[in-house]
N, C-alpha and C. Protein backbone atom coordinates (compact mmCIF):
# COMPACT_ATOMS: atom_id res chain seq x y z
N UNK A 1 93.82 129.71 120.19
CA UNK A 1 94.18 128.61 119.31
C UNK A 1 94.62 129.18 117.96
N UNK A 2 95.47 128.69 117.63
CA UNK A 2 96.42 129.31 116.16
C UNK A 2 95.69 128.30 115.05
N UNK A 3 95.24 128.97 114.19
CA UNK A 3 94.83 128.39 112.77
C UNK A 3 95.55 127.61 111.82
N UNK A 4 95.38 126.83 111.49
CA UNK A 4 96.55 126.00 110.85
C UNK A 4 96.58 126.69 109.21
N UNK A 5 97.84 126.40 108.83
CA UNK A 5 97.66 127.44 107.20
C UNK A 5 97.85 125.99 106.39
N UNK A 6 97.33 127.11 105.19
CA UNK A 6 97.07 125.38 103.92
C UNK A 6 98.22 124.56 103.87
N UNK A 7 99.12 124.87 103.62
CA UNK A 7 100.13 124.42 103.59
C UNK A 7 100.38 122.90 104.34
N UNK A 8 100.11 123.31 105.96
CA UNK A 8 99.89 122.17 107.04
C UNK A 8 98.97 121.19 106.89
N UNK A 9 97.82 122.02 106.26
CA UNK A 9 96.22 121.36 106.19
C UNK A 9 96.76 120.44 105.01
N UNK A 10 97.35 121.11 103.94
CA UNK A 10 97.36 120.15 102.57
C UNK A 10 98.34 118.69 103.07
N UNK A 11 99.33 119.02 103.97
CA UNK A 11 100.28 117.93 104.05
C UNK A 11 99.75 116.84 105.16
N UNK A 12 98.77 117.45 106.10
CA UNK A 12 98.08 116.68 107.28
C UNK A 12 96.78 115.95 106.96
N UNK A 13 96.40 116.41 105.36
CA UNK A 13 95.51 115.18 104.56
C UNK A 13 96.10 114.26 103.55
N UNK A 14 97.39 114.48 103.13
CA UNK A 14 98.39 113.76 101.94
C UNK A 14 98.15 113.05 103.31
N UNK A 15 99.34 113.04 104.54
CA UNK A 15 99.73 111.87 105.32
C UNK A 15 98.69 111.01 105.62
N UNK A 16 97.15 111.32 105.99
CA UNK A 16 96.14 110.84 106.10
C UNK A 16 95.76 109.78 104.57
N UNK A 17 95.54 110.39 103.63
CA UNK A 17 95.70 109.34 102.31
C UNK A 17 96.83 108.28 102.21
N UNK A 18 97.73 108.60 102.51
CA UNK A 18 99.29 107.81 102.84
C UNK A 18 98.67 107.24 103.90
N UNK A 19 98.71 107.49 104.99
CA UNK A 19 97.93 106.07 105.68
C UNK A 19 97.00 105.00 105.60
N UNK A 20 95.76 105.50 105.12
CA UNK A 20 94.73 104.57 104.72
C UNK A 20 95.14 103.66 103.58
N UNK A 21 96.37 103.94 103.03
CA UNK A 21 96.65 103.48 101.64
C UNK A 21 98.05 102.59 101.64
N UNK A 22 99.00 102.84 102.72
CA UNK A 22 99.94 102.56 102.72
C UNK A 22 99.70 100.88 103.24
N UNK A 23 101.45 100.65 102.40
CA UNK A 23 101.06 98.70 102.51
C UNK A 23 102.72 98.63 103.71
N UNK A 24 102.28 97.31 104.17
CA UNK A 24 103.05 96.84 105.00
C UNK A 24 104.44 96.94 105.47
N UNK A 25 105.15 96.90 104.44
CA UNK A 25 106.66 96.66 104.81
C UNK A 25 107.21 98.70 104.71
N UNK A 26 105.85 99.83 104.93
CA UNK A 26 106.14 101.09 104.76
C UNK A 26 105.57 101.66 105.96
N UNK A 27 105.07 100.61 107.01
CA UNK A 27 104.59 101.19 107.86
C UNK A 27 105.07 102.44 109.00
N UNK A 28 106.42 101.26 109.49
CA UNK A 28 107.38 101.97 110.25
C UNK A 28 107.75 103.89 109.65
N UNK A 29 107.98 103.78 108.48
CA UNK A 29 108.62 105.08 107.78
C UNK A 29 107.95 105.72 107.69
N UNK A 30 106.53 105.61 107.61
CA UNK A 30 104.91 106.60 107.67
C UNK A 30 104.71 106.93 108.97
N UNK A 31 105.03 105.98 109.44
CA UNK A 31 104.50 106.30 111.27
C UNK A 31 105.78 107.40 111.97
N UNK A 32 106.44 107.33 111.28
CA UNK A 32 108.23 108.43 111.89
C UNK A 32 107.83 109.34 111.19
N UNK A 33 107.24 109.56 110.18
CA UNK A 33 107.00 111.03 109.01
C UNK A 33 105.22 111.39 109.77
N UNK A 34 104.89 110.57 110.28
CA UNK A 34 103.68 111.58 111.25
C UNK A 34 103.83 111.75 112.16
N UNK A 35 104.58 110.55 112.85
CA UNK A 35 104.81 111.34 114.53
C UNK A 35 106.05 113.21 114.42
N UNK A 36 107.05 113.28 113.41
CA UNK A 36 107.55 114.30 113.06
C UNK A 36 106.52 115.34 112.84
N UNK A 37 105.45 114.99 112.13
CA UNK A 37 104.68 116.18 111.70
C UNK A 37 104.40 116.44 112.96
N UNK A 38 103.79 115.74 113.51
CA UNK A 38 102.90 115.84 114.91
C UNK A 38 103.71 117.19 115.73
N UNK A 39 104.88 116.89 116.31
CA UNK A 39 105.82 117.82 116.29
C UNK A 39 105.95 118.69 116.24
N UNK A 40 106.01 118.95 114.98
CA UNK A 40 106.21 120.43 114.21
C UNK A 40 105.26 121.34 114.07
N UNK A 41 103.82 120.62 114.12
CA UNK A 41 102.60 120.81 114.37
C UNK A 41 102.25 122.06 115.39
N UNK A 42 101.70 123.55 115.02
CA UNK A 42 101.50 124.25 115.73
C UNK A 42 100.18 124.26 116.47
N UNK A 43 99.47 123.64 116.09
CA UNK A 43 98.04 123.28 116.82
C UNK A 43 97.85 121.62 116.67
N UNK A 44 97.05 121.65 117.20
CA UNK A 44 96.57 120.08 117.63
C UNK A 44 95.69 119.63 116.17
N UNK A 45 96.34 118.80 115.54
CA UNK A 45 95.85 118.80 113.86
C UNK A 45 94.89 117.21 114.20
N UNK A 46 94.23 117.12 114.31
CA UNK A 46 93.09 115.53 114.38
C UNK A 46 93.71 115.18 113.45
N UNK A 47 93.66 115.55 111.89
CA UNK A 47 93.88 114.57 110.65
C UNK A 47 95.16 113.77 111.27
N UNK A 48 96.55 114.73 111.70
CA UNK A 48 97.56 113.72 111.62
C UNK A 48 97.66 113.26 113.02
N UNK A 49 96.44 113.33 113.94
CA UNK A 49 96.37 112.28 115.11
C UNK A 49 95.42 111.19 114.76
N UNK A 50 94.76 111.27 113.46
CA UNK A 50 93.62 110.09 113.00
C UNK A 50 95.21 109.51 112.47
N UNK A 51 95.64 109.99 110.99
CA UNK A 51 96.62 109.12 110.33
C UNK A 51 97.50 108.11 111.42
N UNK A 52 98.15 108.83 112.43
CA UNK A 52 98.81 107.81 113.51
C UNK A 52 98.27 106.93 113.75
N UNK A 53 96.38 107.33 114.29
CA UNK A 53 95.79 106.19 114.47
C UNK A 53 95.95 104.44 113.68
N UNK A 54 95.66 105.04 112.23
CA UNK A 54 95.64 104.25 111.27
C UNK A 54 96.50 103.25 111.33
N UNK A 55 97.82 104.04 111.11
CA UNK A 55 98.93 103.34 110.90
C UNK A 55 99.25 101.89 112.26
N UNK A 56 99.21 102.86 113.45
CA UNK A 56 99.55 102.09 114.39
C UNK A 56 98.26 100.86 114.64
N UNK A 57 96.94 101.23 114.18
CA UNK A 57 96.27 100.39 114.04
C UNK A 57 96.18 98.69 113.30
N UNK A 58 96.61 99.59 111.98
CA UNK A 58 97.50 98.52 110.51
C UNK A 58 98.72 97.46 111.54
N UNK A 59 99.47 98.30 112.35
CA UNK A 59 100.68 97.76 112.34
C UNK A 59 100.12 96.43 113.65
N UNK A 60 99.41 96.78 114.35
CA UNK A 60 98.99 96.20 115.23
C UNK A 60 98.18 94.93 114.89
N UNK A 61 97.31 95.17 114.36
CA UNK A 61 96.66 93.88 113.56
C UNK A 61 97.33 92.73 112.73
N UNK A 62 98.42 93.60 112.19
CA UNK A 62 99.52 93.14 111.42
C UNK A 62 100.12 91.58 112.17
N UNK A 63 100.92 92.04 113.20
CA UNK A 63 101.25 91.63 114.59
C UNK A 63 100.57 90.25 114.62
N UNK A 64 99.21 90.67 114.70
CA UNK A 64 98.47 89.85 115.70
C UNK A 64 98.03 89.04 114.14
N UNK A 65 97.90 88.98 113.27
CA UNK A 65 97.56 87.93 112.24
C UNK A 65 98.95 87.08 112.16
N UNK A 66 100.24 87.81 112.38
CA UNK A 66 101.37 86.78 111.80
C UNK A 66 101.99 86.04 113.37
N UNK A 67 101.38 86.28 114.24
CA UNK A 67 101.64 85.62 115.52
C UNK A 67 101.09 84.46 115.89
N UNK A 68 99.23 84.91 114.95
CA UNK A 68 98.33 83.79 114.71
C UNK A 68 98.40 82.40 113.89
N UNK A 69 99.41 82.68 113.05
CA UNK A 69 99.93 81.97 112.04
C UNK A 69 100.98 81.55 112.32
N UNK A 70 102.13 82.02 113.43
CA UNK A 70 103.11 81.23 113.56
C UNK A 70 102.46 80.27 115.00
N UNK A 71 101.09 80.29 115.40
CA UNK A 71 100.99 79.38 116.87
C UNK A 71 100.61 77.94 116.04
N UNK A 72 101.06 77.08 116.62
CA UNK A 72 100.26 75.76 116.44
C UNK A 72 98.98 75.41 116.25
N UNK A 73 98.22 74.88 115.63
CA UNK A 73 96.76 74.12 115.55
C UNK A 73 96.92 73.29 116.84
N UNK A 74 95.74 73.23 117.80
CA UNK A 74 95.12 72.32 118.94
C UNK A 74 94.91 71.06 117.78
C-alpha cells in the first residue's frame, strides 16, 4: 500500500470541510471535484470516500424534502 503524501492528505481534508459545509445549489460541482480526486487518488483515501458520502447524502435528502413538498396534503 502506497502512503499518501501531504499534499493529497491536505486536499482530501479541504474537500471533506467543503462537504460538510457546502450549501445546495454547489452540490453537483463538489461531488465532480471529489469523484476526480477519487481518481487521481493513488491509494484508497476514506476522507474523500467519507466527503462523497456527504455530499451524495445532502443531495439525496435534498430530493426527498422538495418532492415532499411538491405532493399534495390527504
Amino acid at each position: 500500500m502506497t502512503s499518501q503524501n501531504p499534499e493529497e492528505m491536505n486536499k482530501s481534508e479541504e474537500l471533506l470541510r467543503r462537504a460538510r459545509e457546502c450549501k445546495g445549489k454547489n452540490f453537483k460541482k463538489l461531488l465532480k471535484e471529489i469523484e476526480n480526486a477519487i481518481e487521481k487518488s493513488k491509494v484508497n483515501d476514506e476522507k474523500l470516500l467519507r466527503a462523497k458520502k456527504v455530499v451524495t447524502a445532502r443531495i439525496s435528502s435534498r430530493r426527498t424534502k422538495e418532492k415532499e413538498m411538491m405532493e399534495p396534503e390527504s
